[in-house]
C-alpha atoms as a PDB file:
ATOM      1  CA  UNK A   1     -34.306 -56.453  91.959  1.00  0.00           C
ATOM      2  CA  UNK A   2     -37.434 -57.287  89.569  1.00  0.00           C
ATOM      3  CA  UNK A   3     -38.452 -54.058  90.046  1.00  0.00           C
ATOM      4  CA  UNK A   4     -35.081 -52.751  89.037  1.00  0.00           C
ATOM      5  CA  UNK A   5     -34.891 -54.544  86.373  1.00  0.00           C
ATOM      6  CA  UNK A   6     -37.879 -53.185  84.518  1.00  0.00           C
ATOM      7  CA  UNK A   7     -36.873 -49.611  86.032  1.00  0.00           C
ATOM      8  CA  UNK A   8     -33.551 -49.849  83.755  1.00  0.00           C
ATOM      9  CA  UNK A   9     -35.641 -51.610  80.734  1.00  0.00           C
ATOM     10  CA  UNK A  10     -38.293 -48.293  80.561  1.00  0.00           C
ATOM     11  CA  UNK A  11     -35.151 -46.038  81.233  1.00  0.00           C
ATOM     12  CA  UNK A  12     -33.092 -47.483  77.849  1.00  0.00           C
ATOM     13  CA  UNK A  13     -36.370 -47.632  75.613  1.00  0.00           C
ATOM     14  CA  UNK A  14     -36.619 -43.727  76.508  1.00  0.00           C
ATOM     15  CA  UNK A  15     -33.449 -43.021  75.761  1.00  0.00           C
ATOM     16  CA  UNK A  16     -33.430 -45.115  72.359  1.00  0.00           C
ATOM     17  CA  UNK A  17     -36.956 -43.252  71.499  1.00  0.00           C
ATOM     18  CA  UNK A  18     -35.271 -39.629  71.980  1.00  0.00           C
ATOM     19  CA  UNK A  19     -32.293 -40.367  69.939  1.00  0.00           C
ATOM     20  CA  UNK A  20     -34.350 -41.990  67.226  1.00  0.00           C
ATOM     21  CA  UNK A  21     -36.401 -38.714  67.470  1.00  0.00           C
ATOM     22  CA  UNK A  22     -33.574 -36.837  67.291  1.00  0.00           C
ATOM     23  CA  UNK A  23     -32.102 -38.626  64.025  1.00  0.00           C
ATOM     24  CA  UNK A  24     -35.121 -37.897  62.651  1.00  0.00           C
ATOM     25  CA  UNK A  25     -34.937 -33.902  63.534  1.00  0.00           C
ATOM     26  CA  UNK A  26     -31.445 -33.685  62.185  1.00  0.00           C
ATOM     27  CA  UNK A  27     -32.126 -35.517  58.908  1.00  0.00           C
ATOM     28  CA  UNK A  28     -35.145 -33.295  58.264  1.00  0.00           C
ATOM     29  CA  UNK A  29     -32.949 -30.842  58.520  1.00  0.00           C
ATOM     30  CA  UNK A  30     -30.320 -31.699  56.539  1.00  0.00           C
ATOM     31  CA  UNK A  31     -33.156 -32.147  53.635  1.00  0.00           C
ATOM     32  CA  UNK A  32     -34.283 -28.914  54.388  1.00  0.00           C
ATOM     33  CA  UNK A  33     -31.082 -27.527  54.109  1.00  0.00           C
ATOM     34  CA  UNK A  34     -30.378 -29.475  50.760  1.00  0.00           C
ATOM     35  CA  UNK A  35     -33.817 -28.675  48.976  1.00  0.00           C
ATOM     36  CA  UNK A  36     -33.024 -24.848  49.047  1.00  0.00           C
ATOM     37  CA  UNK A  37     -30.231 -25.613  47.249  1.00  0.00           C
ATOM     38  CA  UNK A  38     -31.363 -27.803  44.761  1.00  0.00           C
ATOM     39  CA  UNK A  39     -33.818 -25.475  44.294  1.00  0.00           C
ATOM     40  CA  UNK A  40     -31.464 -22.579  43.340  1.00  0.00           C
ATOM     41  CA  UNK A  41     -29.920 -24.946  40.972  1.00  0.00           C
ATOM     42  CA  UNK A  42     -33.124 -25.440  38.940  1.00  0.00           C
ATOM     43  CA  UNK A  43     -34.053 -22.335  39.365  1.00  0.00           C
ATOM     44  CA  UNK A  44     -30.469 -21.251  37.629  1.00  0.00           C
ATOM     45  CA  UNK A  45     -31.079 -24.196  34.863  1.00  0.00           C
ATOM     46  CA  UNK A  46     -34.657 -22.952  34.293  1.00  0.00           C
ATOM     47  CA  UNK A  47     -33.135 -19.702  33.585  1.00  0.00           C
ATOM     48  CA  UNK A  48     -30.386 -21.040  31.631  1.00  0.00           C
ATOM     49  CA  UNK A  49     -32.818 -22.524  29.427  1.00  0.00           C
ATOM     50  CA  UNK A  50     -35.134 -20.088  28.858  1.00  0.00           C
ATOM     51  CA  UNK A  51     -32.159 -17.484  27.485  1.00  0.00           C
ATOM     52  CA  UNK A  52     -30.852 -20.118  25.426  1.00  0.00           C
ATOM     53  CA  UNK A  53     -34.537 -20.107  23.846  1.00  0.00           C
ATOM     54  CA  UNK A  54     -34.728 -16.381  23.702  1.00  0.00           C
ATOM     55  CA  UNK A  55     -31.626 -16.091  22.088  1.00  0.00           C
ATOM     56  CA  UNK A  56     -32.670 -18.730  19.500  1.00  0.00           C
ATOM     57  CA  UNK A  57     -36.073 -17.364  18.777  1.00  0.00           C
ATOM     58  CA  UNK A  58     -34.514 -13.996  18.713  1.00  0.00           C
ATOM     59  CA  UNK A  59     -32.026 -16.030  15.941  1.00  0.00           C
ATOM     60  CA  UNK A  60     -35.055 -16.746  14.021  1.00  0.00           C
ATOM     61  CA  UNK A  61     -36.803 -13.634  14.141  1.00  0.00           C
ATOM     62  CA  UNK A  62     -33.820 -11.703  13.124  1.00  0.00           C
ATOM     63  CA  UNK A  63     -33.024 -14.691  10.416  1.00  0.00           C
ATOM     64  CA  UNK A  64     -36.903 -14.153   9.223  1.00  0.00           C
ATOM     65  CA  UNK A  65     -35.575  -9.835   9.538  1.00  0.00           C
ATOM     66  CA  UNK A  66     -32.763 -10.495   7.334  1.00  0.00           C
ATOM     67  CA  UNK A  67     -34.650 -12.370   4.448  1.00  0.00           C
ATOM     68  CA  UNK A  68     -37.448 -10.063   4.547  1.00  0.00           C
ATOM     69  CA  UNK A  69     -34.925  -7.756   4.016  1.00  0.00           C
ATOM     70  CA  UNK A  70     -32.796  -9.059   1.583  1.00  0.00           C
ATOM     71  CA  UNK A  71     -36.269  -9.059  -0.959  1.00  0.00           C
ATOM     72  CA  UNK A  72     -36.694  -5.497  -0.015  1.00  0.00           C
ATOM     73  CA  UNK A  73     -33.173  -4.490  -0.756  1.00  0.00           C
ATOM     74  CA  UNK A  74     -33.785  -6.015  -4.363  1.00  0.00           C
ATOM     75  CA  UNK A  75     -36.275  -3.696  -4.799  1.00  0.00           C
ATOM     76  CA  UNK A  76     -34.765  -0.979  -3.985  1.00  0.00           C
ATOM     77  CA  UNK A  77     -31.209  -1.356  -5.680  1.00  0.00           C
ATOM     78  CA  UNK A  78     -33.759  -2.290  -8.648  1.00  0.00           C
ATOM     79  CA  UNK A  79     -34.769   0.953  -8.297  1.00  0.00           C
ATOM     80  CA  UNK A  80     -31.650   2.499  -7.487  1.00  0.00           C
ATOM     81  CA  UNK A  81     -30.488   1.350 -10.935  1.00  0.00           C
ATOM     82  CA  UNK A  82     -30.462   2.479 -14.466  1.00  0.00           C
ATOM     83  CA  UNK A  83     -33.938   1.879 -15.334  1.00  0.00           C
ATOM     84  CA  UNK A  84     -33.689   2.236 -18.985  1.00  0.00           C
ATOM     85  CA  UNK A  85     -30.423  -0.332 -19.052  1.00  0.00           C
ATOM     86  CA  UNK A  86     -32.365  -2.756 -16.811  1.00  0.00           C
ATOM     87  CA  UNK A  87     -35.112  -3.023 -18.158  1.00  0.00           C
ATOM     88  CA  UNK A  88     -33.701  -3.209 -21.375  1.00  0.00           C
ATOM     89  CA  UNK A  89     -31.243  -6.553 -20.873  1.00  0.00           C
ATOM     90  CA  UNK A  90     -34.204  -8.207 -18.572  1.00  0.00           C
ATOM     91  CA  UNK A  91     -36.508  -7.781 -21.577  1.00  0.00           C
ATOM     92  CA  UNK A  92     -33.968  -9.406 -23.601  1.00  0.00           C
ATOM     93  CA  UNK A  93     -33.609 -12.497 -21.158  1.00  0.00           C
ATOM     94  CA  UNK A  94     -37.151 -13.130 -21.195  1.00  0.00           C
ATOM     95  CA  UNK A  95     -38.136 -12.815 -24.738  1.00  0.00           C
ATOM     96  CA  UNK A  96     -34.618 -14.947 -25.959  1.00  0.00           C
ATOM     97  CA  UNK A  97     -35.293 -17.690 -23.703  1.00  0.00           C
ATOM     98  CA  UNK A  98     -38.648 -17.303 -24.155  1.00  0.00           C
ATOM     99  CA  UNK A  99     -38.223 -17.938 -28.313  1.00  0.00           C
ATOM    100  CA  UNK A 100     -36.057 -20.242 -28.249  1.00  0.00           C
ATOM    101  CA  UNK A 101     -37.857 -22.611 -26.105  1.00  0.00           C
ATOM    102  CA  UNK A 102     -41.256 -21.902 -28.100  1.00  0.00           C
ATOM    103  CA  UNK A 103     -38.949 -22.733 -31.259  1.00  0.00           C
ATOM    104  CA  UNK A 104     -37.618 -25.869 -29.754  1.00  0.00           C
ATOM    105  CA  UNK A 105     -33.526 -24.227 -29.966  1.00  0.00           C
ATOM    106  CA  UNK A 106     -30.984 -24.394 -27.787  1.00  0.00           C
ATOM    107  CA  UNK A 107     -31.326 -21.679 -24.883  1.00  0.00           C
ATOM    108  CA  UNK A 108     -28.495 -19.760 -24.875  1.00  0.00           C
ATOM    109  CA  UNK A 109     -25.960 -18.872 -22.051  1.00  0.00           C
ATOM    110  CA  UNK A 110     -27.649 -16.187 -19.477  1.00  0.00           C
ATOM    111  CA  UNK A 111     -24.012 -14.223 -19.807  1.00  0.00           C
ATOM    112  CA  UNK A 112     -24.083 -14.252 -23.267  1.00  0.00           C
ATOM    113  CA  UNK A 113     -27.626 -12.568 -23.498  1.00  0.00           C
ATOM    114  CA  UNK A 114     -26.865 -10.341 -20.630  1.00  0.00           C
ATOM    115  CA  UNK A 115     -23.376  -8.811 -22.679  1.00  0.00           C
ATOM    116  CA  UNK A 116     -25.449  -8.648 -26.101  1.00  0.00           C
ATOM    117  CA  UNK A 117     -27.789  -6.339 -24.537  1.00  0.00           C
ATOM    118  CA  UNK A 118     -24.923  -3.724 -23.814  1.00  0.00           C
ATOM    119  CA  UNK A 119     -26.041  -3.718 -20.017  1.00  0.00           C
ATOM    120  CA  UNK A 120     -23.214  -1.480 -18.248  1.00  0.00           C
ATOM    121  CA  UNK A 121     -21.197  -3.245 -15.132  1.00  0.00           C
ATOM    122  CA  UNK A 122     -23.616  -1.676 -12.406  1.00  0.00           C
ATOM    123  CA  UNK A 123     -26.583  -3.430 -14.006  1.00  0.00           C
ATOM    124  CA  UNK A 124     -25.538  -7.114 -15.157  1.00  0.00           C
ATOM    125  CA  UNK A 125     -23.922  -6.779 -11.152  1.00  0.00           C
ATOM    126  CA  UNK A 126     -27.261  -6.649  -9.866  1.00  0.00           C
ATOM    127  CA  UNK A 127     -28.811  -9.152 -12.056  1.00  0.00           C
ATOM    128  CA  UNK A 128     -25.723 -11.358 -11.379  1.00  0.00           C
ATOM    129  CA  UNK A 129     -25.698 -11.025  -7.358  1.00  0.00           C
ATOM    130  CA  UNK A 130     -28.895 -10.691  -6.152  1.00  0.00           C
ATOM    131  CA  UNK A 131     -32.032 -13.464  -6.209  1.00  0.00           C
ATOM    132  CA  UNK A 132     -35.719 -12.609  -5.849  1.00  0.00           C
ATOM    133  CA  UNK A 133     -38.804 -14.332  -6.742  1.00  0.00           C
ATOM    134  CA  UNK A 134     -39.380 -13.800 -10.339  1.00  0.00           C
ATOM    135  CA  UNK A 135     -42.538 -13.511 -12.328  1.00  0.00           C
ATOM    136  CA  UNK A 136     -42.624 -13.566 -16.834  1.00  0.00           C
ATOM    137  CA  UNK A 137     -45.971 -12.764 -18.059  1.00  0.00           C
ATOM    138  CA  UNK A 138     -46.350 -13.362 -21.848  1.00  0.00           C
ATOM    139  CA  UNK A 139     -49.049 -11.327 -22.805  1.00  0.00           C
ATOM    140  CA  UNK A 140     -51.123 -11.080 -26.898  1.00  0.00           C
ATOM    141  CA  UNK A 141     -54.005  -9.256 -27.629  1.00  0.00           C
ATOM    142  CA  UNK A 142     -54.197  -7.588 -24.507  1.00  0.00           C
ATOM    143  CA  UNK A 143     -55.027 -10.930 -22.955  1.00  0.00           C
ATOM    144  CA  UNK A 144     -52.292 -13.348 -20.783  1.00  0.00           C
ATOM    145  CA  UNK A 145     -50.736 -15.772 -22.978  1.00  0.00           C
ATOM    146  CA  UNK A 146     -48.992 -17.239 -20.118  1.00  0.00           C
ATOM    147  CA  UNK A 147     -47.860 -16.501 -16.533  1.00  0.00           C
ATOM    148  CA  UNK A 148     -45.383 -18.642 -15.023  1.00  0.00           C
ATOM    149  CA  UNK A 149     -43.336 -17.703 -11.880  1.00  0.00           C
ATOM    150  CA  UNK A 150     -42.542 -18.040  -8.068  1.00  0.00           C
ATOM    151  CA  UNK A 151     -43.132 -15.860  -5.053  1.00  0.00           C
ATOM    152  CA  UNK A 152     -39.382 -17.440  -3.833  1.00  0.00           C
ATOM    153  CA  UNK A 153     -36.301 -17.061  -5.868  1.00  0.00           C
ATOM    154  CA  UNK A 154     -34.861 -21.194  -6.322  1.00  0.00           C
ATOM    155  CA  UNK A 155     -31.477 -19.863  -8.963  1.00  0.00           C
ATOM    156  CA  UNK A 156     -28.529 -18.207  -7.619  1.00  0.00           C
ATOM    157  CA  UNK A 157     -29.167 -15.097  -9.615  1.00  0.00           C
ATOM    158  CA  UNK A 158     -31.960 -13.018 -10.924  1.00  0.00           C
ATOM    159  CA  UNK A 159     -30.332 -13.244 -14.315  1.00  0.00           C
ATOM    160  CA  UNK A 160     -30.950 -17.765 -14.273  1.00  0.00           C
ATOM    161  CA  UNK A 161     -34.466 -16.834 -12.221  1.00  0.00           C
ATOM    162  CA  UNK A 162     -35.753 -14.496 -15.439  1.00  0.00           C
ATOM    163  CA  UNK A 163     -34.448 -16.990 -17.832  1.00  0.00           C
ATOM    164  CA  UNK A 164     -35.482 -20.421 -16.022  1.00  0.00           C
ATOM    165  CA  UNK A 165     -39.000 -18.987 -15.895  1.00  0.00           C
ATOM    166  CA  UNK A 166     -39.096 -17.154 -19.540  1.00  0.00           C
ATOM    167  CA  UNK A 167     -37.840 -21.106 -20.864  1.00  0.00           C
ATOM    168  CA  UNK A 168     -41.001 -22.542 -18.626  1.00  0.00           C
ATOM    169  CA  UNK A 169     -43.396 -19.486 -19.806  1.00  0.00           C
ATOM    170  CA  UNK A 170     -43.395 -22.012 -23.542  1.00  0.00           C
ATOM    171  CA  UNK A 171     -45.787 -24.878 -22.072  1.00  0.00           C
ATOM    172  CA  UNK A 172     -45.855 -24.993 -18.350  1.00  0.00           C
ATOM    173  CA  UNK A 173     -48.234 -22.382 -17.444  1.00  0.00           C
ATOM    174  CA  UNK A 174     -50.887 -25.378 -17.200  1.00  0.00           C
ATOM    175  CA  UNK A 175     -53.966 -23.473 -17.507  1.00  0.00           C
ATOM    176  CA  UNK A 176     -53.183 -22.247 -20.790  1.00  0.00           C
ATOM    177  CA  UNK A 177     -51.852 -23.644 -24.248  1.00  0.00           C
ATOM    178  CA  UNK A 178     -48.629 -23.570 -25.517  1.00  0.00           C
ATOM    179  CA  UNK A 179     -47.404 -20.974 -27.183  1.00  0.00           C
ATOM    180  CA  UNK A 180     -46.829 -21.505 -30.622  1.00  0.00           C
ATOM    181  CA  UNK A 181     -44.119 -20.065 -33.336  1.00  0.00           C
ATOM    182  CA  UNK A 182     -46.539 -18.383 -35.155  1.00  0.00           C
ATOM    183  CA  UNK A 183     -47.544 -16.208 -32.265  1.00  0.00           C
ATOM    184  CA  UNK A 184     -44.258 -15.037 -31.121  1.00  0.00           C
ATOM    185  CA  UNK A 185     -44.258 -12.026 -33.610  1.00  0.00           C
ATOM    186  CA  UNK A 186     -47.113 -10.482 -31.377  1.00  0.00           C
ATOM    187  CA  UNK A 187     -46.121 -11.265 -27.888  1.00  0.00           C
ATOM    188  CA  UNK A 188     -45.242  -8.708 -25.537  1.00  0.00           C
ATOM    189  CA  UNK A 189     -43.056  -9.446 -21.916  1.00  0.00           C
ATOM    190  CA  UNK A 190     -43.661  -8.767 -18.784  1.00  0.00           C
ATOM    191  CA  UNK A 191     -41.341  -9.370 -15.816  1.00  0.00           C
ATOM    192  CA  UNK A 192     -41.735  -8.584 -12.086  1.00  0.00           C
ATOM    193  CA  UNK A 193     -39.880  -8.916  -9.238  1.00  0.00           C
ATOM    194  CA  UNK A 194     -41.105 -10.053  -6.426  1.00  0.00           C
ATOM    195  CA  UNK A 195     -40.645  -7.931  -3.230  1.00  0.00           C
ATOM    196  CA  UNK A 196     -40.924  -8.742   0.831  1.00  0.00           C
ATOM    197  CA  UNK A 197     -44.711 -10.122   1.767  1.00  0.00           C
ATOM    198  CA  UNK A 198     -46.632  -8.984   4.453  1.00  0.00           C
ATOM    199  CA  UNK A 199     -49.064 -10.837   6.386  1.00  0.00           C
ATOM    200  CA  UNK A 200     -52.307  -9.242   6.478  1.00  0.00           C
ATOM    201  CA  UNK A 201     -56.035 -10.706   7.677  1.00  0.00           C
ATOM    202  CA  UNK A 202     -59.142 -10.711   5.872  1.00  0.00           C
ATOM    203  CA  UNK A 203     -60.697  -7.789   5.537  1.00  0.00           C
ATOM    204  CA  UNK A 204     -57.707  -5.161   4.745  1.00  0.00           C
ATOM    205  CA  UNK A 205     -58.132  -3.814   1.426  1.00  0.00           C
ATOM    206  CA  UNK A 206     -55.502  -1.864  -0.456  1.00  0.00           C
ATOM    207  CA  UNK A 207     -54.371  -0.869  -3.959  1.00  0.00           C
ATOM    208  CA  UNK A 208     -54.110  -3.417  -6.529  1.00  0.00           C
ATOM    209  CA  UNK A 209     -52.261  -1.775  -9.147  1.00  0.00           C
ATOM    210  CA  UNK A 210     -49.812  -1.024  -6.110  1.00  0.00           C
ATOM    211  CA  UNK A 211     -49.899  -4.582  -4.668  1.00  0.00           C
ATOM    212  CA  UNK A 212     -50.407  -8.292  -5.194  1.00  0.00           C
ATOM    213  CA  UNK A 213     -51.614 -10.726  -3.394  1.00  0.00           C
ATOM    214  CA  UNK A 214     -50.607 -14.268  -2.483  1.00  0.00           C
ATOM    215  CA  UNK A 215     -53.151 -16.562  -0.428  1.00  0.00           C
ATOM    216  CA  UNK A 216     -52.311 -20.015   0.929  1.00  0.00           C
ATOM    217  CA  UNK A 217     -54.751 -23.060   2.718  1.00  0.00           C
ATOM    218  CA  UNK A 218     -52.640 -25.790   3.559  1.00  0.00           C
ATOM    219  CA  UNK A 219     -50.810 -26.705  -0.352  1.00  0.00           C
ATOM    220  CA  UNK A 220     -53.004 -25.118  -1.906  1.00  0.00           C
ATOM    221  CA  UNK A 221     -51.930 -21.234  -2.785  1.00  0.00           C
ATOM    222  CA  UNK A 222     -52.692 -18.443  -5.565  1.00  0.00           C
ATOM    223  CA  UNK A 223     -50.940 -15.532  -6.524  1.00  0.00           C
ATOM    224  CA  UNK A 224     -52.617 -12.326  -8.393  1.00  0.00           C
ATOM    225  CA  UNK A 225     -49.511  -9.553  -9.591  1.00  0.00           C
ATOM    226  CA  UNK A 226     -50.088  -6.063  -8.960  1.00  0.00           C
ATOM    227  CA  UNK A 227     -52.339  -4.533 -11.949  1.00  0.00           C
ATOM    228  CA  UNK A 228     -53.915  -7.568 -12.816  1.00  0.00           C
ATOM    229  CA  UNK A 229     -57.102  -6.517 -11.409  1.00  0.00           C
ATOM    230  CA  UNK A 230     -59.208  -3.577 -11.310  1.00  0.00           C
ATOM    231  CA  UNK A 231     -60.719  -3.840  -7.818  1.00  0.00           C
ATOM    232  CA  UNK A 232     -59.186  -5.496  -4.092  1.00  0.00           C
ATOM    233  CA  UNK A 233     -62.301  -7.676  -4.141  1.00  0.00           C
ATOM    234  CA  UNK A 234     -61.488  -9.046  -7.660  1.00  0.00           C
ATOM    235  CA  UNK A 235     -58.322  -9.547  -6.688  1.00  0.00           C
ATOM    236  CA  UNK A 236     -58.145 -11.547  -3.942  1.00  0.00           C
ATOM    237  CA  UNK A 237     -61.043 -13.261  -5.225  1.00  0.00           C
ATOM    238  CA  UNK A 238     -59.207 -14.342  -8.552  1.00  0.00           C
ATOM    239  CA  UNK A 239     -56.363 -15.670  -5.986  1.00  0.00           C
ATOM    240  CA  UNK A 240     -58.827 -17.586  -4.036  1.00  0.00           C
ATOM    241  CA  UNK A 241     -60.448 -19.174  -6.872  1.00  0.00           C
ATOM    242  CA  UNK A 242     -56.897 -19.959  -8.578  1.00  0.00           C
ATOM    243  CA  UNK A 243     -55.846 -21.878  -5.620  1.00  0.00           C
ATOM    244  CA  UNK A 244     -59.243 -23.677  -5.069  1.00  0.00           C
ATOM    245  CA  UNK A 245     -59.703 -22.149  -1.856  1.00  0.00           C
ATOM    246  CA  UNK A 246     -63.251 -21.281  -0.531  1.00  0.00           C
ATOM    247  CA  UNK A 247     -63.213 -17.809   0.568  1.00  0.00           C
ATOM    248  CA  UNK A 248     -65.205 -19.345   3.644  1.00  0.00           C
ATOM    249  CA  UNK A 249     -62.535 -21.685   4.954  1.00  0.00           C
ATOM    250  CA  UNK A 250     -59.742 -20.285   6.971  1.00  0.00           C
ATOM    251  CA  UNK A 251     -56.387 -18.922   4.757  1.00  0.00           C
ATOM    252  CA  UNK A 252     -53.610 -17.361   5.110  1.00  0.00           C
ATOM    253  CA  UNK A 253     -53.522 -13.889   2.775  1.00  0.00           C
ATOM    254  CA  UNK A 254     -50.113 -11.747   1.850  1.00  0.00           C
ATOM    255  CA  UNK A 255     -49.655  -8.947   0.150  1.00  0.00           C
ATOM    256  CA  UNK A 256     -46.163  -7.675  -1.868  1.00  0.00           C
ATOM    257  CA  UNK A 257     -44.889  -5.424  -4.088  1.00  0.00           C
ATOM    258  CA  UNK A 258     -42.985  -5.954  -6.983  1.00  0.00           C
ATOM    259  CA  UNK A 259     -40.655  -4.112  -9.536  1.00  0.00           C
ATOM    260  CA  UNK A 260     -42.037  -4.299 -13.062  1.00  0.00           C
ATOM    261  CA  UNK A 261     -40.286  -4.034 -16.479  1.00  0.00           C
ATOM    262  CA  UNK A 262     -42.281  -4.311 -20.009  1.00  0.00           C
ATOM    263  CA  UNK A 263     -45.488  -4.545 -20.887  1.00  0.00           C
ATOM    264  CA  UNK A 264     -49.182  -4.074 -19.077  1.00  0.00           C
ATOM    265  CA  UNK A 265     -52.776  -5.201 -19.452  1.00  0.00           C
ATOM    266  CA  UNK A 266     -54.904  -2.464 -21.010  1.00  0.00           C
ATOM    267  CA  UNK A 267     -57.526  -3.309 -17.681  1.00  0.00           C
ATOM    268  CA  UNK A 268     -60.490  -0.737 -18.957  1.00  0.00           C
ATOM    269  CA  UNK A 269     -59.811  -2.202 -22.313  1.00  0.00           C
ATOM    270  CA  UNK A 270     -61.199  -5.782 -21.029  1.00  0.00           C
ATOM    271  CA  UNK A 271     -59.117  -8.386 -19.506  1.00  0.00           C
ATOM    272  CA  UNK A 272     -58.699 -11.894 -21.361  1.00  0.00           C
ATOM    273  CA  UNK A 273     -57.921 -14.725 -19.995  1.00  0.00           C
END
């Protein structure tokens, strides 16, 4: 019976091992079964995920497209336009707001200014509608009086962008004095609109009665407008030396176009600044 017993003891511990070994199989492959799937489902987020980031970085780049081309449109429907008429009620903005604010008078309204100058519909539409950055250079004596501006437009219109800066052009060109009454008589405007800017590196050279230049380190940035200087090198190294930048530190460097209306520097007759 002992012997029995212990025959019957051996016989249910064998059993109990085979089905614990086979719980074991069958949950092993229930996990296997389960990670394929879990699997898939990553696999599909993953995938969701990375579309939802292409489409928004395709977002941006065709945001970054569309204001790129926005500033280029400008200069073409500049172009596009009356050039005699436009240039003749921009003028007219700038030297206006330009007096009055040397004279200490009350600016006047931009519409006002803008209908005085006999612009037809087509122009004061464009100078209404459409932003850009804006540049006024005051030049006397074949020297720059003042040059105050922005590579970005920060008015609604053109029209407010030309006058906000010719009002500025008075005292806040900070490198330079005032302007005073007296001088007025003598002054001659310049205005240029600022076109799309292009990336380039160190080491491109290019035109630069055709192009300015814009370099940036960190806050630090300078801007040079096409025709201000004779040569690329002088160019880029007047922007380098307006922003503070060593020309041996890294910076970023951009190049644009504008669309010009009044005067110029006579560059061959010596440049004052």
């Amino acid at each position: 019976m002992r012997n029995t017993g212990s025959a019957v003891v051996i016989l249910l511990i064998v059993v109990m091992v085979i089905a614990a070994a086979i719980a074991l199989v069958a949950r092993a492959h229930r996990q296997a079964s389960v990670a394929p799937l879990q699997s898939a489902g990553e696999q599909s987020r993953s995938s969701s995920q990375s579309r939802s980031r292409s489409q928004a970085q395709g977002a941006q780049d065709h945001s970054r497209e569309l204001v790129a081309d926005v500033h280029s449109d400008v200069l073409a429907e500049l172009g596009d336009a009356d050039r005699d008429h436009m240039e003749r009620v921009i003028l007219a903005l700038a030297q206006r707001f330009t007096d009055c604010s040397v004279r200490g008078e009350p600016l006047p309204a931009v519409e006002d200014v803008i209908s005085a100058s006999g612009a037809p519909d087509a122009v004061s539409s464009i100078l209404s509608r459409r932003s850009a950055g804006v540049f006024i250079t005051v030049i006397r004596n074949n020297a720059v009086r003042a040059c105050v501006g922005s590579i970005w437009p920060h008015l609604p219109s053109l029209a407010q962008e030309i006058a906000h800066f010719a009002a500025a052009a008075a005292a806040r060109d900070l490198r330079r004095s005032p302007i005073e009454p007296w001088e007025l008589a003598k002054c001659v405007y310049a205005v240029s609109v600022v076109g799309r800017l292009e990336r380039v590196p160190p080491g491109v050279s290019w035109d630069p009665r055709s192009y300015g230049v814009f370099v940036r380190a960190g806050e630090r940035s300078g801007v040079i407008l096409p025709g201000e200087a004779l040569t690329h090198a002088k160019q880029v190294s007047w922007a380098l030396s307006e922003a503070g930048i060593d020309a041996r530190m890294p910076y970023e460097m951009y190049r644009f176009q504008t669309a010009k209306f009044g005067g110029s520097l006579n560059l061959r007759g010596g440049l004052g600044q």
